[in-house]
N, C-alpha and C. Protein backbone atom coordinates (compact mmCIF):
# COMPACT_ATOMS: atom_id res chain seq x y z
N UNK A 1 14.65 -2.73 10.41
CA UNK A 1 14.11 -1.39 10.29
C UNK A 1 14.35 -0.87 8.89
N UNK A 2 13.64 0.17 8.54
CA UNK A 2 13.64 0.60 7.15
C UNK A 2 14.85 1.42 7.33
N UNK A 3 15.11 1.48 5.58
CA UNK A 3 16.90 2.29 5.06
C UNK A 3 16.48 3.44 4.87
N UNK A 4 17.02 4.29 5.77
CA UNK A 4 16.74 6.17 5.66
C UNK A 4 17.18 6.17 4.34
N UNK A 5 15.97 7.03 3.41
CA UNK A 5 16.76 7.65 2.16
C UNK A 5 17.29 8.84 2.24
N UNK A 6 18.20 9.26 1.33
CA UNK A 6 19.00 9.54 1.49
C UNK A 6 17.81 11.54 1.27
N UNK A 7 18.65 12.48 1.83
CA UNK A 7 17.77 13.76 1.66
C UNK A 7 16.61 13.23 1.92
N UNK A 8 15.97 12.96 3.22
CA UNK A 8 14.87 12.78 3.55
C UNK A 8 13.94 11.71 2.77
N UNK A 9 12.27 11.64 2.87
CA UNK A 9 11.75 10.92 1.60
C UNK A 9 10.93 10.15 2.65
N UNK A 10 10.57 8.93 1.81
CA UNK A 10 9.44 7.72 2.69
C UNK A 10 10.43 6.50 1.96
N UNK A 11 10.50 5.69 2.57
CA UNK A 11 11.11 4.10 2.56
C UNK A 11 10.20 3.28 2.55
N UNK A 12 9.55 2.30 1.96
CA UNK A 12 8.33 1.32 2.14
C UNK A 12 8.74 0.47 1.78
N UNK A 13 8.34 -0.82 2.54
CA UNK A 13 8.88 -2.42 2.08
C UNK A 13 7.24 -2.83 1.16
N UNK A 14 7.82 -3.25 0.27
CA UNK A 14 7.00 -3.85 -0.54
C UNK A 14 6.57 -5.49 -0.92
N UNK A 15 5.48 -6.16 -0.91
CA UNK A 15 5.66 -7.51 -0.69
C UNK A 15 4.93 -7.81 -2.30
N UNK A 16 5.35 -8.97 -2.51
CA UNK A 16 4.56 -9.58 -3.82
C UNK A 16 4.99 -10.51 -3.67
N UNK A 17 4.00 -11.98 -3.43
CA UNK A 17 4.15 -13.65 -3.66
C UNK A 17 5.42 -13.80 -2.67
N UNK A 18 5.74 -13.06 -1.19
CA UNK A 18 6.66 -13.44 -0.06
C UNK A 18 7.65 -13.01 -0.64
N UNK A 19 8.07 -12.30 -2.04
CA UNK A 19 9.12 -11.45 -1.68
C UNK A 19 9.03 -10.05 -0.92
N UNK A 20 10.15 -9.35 0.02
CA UNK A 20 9.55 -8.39 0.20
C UNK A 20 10.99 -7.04 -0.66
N UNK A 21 10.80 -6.30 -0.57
CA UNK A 21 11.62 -5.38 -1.51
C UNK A 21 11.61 -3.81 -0.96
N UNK A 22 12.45 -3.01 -0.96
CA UNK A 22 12.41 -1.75 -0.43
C UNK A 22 12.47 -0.77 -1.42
N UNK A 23 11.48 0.11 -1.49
CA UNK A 23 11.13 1.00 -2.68
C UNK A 23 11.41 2.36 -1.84
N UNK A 24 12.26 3.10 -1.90
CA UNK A 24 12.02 4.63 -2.12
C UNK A 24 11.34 5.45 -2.67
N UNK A 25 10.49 6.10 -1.98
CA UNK A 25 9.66 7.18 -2.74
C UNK A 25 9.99 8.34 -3.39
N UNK A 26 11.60 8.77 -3.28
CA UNK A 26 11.69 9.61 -3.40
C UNK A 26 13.26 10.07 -3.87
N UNK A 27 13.22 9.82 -5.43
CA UNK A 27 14.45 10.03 -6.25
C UNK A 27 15.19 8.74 -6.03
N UNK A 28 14.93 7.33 -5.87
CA UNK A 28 15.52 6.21 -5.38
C UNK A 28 15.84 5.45 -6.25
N UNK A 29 16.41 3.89 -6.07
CA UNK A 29 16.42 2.76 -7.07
C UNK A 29 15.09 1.96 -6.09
N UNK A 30 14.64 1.46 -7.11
CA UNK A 30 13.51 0.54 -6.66
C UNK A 30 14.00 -0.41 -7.46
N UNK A 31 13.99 -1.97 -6.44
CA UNK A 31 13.96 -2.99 -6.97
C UNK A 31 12.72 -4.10 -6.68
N UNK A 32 12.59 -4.86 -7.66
CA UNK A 32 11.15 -5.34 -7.19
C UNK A 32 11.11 -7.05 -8.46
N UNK A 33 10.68 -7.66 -8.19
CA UNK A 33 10.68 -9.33 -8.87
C UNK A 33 9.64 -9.62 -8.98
N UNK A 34 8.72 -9.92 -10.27
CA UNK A 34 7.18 -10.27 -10.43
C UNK A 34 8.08 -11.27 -11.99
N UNK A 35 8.52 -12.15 -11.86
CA UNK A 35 8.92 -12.81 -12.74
C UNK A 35 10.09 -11.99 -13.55
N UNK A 36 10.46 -10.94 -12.95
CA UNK A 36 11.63 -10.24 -13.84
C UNK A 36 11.60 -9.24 -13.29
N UNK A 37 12.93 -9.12 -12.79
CA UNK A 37 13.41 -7.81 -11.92
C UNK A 37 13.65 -6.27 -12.61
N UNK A 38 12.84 -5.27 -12.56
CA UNK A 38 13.25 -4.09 -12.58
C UNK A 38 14.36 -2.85 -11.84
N UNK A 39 14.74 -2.28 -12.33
CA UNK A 39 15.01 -1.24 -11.86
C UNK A 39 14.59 -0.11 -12.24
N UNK A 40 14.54 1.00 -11.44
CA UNK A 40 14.08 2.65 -11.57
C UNK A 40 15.10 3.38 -11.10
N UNK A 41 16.01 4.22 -11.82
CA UNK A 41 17.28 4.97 -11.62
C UNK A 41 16.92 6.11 -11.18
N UNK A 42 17.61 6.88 -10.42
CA UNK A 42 17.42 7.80 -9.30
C UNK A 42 16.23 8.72 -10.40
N UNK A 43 16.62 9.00 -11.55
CA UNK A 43 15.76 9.81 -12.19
C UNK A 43 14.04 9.67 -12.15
N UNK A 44 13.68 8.16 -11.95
CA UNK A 44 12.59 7.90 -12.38
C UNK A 44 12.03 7.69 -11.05
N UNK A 45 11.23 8.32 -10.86
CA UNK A 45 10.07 8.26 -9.34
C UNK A 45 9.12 6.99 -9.29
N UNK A 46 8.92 6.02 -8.56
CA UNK A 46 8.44 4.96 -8.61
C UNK A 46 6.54 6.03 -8.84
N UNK A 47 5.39 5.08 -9.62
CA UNK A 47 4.65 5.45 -9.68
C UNK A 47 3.63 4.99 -8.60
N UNK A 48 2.91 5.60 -7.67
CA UNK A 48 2.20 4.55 -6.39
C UNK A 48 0.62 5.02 -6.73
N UNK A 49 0.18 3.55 -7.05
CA UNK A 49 -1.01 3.42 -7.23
C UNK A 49 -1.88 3.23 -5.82
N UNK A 50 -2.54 4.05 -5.15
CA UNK A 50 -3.40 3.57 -3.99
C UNK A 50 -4.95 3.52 -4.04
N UNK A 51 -5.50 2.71 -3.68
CA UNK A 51 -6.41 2.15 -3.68
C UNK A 51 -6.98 2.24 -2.73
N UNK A 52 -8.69 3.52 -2.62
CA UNK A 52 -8.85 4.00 -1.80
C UNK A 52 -10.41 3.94 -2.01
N UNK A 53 -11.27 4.73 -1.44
CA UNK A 53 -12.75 4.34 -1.66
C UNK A 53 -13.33 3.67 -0.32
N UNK A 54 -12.61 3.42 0.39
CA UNK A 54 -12.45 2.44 1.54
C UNK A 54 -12.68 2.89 2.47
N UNK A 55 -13.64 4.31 3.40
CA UNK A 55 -13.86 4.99 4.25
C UNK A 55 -13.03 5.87 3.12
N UNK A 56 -14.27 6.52 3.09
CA UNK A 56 -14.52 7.63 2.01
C UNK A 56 -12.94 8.52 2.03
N UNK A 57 -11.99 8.67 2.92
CA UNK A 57 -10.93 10.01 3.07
C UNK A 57 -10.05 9.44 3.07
N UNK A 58 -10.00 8.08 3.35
CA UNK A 58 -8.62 7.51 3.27
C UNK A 58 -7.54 7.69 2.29
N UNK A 59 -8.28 7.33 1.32
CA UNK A 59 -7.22 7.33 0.22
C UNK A 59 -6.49 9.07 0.19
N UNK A 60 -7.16 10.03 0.20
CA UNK A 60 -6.94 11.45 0.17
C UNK A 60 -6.19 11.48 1.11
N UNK A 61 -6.51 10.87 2.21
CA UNK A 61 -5.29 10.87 3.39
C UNK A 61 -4.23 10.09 3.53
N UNK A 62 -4.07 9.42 3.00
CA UNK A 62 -2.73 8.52 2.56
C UNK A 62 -1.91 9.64 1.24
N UNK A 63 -2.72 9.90 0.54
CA UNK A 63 -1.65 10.45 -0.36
C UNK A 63 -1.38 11.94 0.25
N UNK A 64 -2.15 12.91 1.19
CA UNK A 64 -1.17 14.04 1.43
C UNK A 64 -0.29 12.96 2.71
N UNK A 65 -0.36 12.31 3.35
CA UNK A 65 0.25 11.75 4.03
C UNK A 65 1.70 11.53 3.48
N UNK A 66 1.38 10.60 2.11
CA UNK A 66 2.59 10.02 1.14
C UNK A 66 3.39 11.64 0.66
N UNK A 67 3.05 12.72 0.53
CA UNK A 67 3.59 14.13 0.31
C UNK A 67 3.85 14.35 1.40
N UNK A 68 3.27 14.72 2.79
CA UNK A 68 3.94 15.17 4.12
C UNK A 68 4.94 14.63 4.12
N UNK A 69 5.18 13.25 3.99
CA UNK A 69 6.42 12.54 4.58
C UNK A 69 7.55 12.46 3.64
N UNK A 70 7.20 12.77 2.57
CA UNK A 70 8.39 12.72 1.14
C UNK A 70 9.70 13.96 1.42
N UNK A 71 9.35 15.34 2.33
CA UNK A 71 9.90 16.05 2.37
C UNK A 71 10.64 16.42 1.16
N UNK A 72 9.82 16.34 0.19
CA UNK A 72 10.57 17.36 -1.10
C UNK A 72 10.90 18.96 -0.96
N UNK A 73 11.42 19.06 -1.40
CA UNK A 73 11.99 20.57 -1.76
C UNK A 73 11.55 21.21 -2.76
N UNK A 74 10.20 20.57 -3.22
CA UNK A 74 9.90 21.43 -4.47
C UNK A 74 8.46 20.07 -4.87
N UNK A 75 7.35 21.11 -5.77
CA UNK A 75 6.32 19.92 -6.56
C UNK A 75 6.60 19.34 -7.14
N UNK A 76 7.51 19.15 -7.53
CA UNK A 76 8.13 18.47 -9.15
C UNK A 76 8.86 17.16 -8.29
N UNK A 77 9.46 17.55 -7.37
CA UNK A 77 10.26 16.29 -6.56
C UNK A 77 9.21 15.41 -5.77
N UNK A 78 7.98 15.66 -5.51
CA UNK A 78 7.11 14.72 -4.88
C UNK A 78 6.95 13.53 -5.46
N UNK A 79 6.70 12.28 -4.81
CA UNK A 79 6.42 11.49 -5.17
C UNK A 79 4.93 11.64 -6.03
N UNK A 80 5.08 10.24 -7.07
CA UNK A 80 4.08 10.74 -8.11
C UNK A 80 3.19 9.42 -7.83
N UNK A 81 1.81 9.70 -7.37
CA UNK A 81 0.90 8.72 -7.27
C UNK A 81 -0.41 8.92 -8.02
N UNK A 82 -1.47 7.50 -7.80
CA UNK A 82 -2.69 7.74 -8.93
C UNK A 82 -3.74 7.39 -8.16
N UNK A 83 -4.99 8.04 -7.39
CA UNK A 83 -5.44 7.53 -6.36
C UNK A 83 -6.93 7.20 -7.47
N UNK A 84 -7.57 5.75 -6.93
CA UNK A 84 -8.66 5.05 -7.43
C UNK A 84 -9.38 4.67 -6.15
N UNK A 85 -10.40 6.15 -6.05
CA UNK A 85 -11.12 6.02 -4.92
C UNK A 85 -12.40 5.31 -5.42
N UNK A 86 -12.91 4.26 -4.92
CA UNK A 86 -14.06 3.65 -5.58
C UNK A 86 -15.00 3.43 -4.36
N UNK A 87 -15.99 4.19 -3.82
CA UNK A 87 -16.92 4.22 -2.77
C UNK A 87 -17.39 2.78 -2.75
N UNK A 88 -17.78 2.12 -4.11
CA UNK A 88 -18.96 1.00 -4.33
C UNK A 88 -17.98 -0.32 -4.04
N UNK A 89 -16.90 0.00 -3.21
CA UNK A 89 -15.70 -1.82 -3.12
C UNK A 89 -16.54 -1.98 -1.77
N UNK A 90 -17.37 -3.15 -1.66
CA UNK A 90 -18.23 -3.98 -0.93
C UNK A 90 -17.66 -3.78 0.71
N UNK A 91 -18.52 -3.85 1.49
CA UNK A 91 -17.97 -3.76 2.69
C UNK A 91 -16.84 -4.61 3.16
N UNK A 92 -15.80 -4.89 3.33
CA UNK A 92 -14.80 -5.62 3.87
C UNK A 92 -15.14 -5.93 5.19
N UNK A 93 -15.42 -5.52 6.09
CA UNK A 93 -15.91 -6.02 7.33
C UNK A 93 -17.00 -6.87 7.49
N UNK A 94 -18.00 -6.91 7.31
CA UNK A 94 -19.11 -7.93 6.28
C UNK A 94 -18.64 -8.84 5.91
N UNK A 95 -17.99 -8.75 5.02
CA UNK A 95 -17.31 -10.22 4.06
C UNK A 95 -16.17 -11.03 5.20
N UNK A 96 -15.04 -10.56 5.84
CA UNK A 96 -14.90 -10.84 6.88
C UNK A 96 -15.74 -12.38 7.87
N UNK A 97 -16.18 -11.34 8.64
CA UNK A 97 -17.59 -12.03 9.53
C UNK A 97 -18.47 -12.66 8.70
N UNK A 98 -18.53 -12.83 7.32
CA UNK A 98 -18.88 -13.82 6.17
C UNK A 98 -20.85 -13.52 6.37
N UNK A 99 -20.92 -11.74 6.64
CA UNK A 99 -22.57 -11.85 5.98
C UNK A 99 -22.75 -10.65 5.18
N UNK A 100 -21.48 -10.82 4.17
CA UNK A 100 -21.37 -9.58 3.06
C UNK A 100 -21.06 -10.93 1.61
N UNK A 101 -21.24 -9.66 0.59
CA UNK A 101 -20.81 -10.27 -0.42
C UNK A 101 -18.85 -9.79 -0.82
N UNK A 102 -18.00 -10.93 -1.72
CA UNK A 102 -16.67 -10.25 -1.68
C UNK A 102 -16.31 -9.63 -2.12
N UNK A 103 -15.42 -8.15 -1.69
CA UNK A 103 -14.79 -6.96 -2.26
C UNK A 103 -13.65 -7.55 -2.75
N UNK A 104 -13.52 -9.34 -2.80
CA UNK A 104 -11.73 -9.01 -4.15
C UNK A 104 -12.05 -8.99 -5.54
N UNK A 105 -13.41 -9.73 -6.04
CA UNK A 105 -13.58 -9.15 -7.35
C UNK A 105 -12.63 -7.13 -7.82
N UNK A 106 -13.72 -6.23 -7.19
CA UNK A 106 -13.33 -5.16 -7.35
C UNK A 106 -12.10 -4.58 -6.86
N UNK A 107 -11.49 -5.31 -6.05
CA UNK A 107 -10.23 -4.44 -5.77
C UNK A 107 -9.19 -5.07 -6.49
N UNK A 108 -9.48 -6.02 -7.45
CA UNK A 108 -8.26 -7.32 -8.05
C UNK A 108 -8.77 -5.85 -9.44
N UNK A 109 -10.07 -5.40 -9.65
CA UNK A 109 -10.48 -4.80 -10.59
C UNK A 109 -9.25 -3.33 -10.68
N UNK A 110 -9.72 -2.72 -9.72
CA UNK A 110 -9.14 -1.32 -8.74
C UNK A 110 -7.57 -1.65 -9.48
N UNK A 111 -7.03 -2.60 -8.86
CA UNK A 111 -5.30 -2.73 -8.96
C UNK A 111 -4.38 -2.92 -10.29
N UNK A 112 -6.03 -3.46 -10.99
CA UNK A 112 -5.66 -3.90 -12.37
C UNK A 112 -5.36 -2.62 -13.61
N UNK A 113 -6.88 -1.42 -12.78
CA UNK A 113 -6.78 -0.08 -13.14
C UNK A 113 -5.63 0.87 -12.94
N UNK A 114 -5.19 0.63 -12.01
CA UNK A 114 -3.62 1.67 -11.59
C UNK A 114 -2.51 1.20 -12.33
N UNK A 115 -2.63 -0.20 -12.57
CA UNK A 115 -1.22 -1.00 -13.03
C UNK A 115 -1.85 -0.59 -14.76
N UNK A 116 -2.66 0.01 -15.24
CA UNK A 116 -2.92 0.08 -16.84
C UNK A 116 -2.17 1.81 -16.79
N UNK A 117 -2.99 2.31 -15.80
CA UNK A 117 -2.82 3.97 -15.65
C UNK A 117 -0.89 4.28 -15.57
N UNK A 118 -0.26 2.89 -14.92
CA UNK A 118 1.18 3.34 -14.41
C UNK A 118 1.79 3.21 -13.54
N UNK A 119 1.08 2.75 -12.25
CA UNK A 119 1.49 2.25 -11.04
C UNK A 119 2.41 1.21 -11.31
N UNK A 120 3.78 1.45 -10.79
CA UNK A 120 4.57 0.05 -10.14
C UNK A 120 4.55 -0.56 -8.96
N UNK A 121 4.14 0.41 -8.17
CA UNK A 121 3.51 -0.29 -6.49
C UNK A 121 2.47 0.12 -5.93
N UNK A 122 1.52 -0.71 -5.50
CA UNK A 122 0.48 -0.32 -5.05
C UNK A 122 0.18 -0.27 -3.56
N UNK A 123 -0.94 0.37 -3.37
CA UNK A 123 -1.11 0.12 -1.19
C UNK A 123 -2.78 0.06 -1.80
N UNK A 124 -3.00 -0.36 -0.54
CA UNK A 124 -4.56 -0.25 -0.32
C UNK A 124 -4.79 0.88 1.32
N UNK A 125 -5.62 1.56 1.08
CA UNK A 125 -5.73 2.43 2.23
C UNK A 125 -7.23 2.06 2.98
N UNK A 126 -6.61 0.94 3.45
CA UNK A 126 -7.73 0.17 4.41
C UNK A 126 -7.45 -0.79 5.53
N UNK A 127 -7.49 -0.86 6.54
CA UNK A 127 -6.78 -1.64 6.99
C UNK A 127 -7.27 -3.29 7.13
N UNK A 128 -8.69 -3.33 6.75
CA UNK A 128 -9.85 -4.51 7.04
C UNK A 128 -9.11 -5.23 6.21
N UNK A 129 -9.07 -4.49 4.87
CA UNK A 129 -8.49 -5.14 3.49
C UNK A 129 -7.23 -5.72 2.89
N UNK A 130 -6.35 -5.52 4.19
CA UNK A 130 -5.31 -6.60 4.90
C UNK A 130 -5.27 -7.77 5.34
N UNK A 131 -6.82 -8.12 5.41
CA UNK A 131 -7.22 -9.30 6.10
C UNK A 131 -6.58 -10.26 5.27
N UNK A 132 -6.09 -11.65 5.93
CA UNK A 132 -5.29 -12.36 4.86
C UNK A 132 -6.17 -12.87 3.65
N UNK A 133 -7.41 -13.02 4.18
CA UNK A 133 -8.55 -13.79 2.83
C UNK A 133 -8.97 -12.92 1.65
N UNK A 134 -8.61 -11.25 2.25
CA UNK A 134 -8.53 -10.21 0.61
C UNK A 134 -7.76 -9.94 0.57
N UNK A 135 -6.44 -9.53 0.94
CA UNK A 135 -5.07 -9.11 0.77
C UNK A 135 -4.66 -10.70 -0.22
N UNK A 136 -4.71 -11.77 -0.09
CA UNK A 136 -4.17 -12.84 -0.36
C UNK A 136 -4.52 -12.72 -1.76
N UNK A 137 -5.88 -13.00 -2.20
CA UNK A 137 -6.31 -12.85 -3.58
C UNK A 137 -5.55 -12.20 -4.43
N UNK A 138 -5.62 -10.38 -3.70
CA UNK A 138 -5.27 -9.47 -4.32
C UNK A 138 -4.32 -9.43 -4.84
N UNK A 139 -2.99 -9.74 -3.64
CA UNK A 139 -1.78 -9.96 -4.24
C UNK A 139 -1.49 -10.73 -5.81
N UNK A 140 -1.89 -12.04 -5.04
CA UNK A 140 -1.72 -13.12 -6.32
C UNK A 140 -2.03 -12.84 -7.49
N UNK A 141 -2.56 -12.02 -7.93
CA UNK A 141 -3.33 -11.19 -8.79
C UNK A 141 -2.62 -10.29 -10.06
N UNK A 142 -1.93 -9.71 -9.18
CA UNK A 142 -0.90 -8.51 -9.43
C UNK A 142 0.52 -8.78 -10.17
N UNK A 143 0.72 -7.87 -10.96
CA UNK A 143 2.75 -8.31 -11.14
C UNK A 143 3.27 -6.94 -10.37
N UNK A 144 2.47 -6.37 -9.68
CA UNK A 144 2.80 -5.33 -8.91
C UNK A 144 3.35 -5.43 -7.75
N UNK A 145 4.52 -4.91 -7.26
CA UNK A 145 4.60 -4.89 -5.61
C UNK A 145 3.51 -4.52 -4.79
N UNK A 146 3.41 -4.59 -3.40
CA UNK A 146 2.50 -4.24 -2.62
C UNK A 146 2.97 -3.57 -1.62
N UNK A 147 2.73 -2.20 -1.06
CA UNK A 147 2.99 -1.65 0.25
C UNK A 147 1.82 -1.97 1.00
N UNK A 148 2.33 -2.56 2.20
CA UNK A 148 1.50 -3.13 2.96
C UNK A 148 1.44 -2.42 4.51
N UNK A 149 0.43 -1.54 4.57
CA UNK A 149 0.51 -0.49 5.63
C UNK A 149 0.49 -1.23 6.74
N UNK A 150 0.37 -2.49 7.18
CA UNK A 150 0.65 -3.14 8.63
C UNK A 150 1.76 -3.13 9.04
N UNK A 151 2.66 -3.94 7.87
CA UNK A 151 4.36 -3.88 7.85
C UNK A 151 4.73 -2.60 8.02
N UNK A 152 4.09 -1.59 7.19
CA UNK A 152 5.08 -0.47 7.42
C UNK A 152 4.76 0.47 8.70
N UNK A 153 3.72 0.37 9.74
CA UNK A 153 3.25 0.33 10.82
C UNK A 153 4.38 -0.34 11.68
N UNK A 154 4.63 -1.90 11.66
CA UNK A 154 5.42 -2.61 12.83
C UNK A 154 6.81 -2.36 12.40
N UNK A 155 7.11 -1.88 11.13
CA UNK A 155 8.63 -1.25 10.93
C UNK A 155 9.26 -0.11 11.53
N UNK A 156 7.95 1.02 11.58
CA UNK A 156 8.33 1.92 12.04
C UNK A 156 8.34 1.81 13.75
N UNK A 157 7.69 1.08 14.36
CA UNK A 157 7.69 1.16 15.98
C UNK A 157 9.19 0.49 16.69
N UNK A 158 9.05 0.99 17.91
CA UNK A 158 10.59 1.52 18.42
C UNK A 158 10.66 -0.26 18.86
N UNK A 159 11.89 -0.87 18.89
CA UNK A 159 12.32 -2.39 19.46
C UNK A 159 11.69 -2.40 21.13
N UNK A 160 11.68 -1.33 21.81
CA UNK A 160 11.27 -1.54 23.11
C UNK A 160 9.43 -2.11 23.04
N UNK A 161 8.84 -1.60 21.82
CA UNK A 161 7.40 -1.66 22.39
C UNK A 161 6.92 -3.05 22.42
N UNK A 162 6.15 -3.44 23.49
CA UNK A 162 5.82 -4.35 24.24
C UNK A 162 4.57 -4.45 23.70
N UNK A 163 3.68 -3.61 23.30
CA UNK A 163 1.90 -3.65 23.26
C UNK A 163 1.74 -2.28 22.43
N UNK A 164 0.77 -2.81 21.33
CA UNK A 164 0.29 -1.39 20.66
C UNK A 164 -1.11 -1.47 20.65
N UNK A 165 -1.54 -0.27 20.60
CA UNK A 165 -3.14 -0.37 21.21
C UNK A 165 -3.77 0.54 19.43
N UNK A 166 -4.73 -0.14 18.75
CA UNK A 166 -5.21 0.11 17.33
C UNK A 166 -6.83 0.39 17.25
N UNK A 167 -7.21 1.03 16.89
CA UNK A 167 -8.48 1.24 16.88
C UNK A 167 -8.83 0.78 15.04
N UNK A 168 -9.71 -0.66 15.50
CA UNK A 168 -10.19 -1.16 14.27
C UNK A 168 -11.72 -1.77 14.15
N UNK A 169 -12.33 -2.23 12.81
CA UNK A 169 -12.76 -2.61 12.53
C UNK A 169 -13.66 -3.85 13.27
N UNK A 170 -14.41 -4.40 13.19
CA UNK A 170 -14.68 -5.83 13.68
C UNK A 170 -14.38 -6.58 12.83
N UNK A 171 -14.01 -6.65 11.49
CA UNK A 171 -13.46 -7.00 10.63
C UNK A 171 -12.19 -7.50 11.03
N UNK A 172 -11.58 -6.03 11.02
CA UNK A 172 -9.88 -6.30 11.08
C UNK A 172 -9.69 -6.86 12.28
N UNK A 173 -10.52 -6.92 13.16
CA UNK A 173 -9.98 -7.71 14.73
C UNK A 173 -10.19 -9.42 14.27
N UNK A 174 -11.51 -9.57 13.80
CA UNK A 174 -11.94 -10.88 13.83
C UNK A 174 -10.78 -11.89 13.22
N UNK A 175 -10.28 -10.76 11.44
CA UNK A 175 -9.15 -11.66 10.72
C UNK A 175 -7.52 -11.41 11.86
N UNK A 176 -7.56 -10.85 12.08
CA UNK A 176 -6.37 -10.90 13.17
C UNK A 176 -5.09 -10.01 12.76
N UNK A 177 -5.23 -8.92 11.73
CA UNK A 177 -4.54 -8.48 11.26
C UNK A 177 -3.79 -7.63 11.77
C-alpha cells in the first residue's frame, strides 16, 4: 500500500523500465532512476506533466483531482503540474482492435513536450492508453518516471476486495488492462 505523506498530500508509485519509485506530491523527497538517481528536497515540488487530450476533460480532471487530493493549506503549496491537452492523439481504442492508425508517435511527442517544459513525472489521463502496446513504447521512450493510474487504482483498493467492476473502453477491455 502507498506511504501516507506526511500533512496530508497524494503518494503515487511511479514506474520507468520496471523500476517502480514513490513520489510525493506534496513538499516530499522524490526518488526516481532513469540512468541516474535524483533527488527533490522537501523544498522542491516534483513537477507532473499529464498528458491529456484523451476524452476531451480528462486531463482538466485529473489535475483538479491532483489539487483536491494534495490537501494544501494554501496555492503556493499545491502541487505544480503542466497539462498537454492534445485533442488530435489518434484514437487509442481503434489502434487497439488494430483498425486505427498509432497514437505512440504523438504521445512519445506529448511526453517529450512536458519533459522540455519541466516535468519529472508524468501520467497519461487515459485509461485505453495503458494498454501494454502504447504504454510500452511510451515508457521506453522517456527518462521520466511514469504514474500509472491502474497501479494507483489497485493500490488504493481495500485487501478484502474480491472483484472490481470498471466502466471501459473496448479498447481497454480487449488489451486487458
Amino acid at each position: 500500500s502507498p506511504i501516507s505523506p506526511p500533512n496530508g498530500g497524494i503518494t503515487a508509485t511511479a514506474i520507468n523500465g520496471g523500476l517502480s519509485t514513490t513520489i510525493n506530491l506534496h513538499h516530499a523527497t522524490a526518488r526516481y532512476n532513469s540512468n541516474k538517481e535524483a533527488t527533490m528536497t522537501h523544498n522542491t515540488q516534483p513537477m507532473v506533466g499529464i498528458i491529456g487530450g484523451m476524452g476531451i476533460d480528462a486531463g482538466v480532471l485529473m489535475v483538479q483531482k491532483i489539487r483536491d487530493l494534495a490537501g494544501a493549506s494554501s496555492e503556493q503549496l499545491q502541487p505544480r503540474t503542466i497539462l498537454m491537452s492534445d485533442p488530435t492523439v489518434p484514437d487509442r481504442t481503434a489502434f487497439v482492435l488494430k483498425e486505427g492508425p498509432s497514437p505512440i508517435p504523438k504521445l512519445v511527442a506529448l511526453s517529450e513536450q512536458l519533459v522540455s517544459a519541466g516535468a519529472n513525472v508524468l501520467v497519461m489521463a487515459c485509461n485505453t492508453a495503458h494498454s501494454p502496446e502504447i504504454l510500452n513504447p511510451v515508457l521506453s521512450s522517456s527518462s521520466r518516471p511514469f504514474i500509472s493510474m491502474i497501479t494507483a487504482v489497485i493500490n488504493q483498493l481495500p485487501e478484502s476486495a474480491v472483484r472490481v467492476g470498471i466502466m471501459a473502453t473496448d479498447g481497454t477491455l480487449a488489451s486487458s488492462v
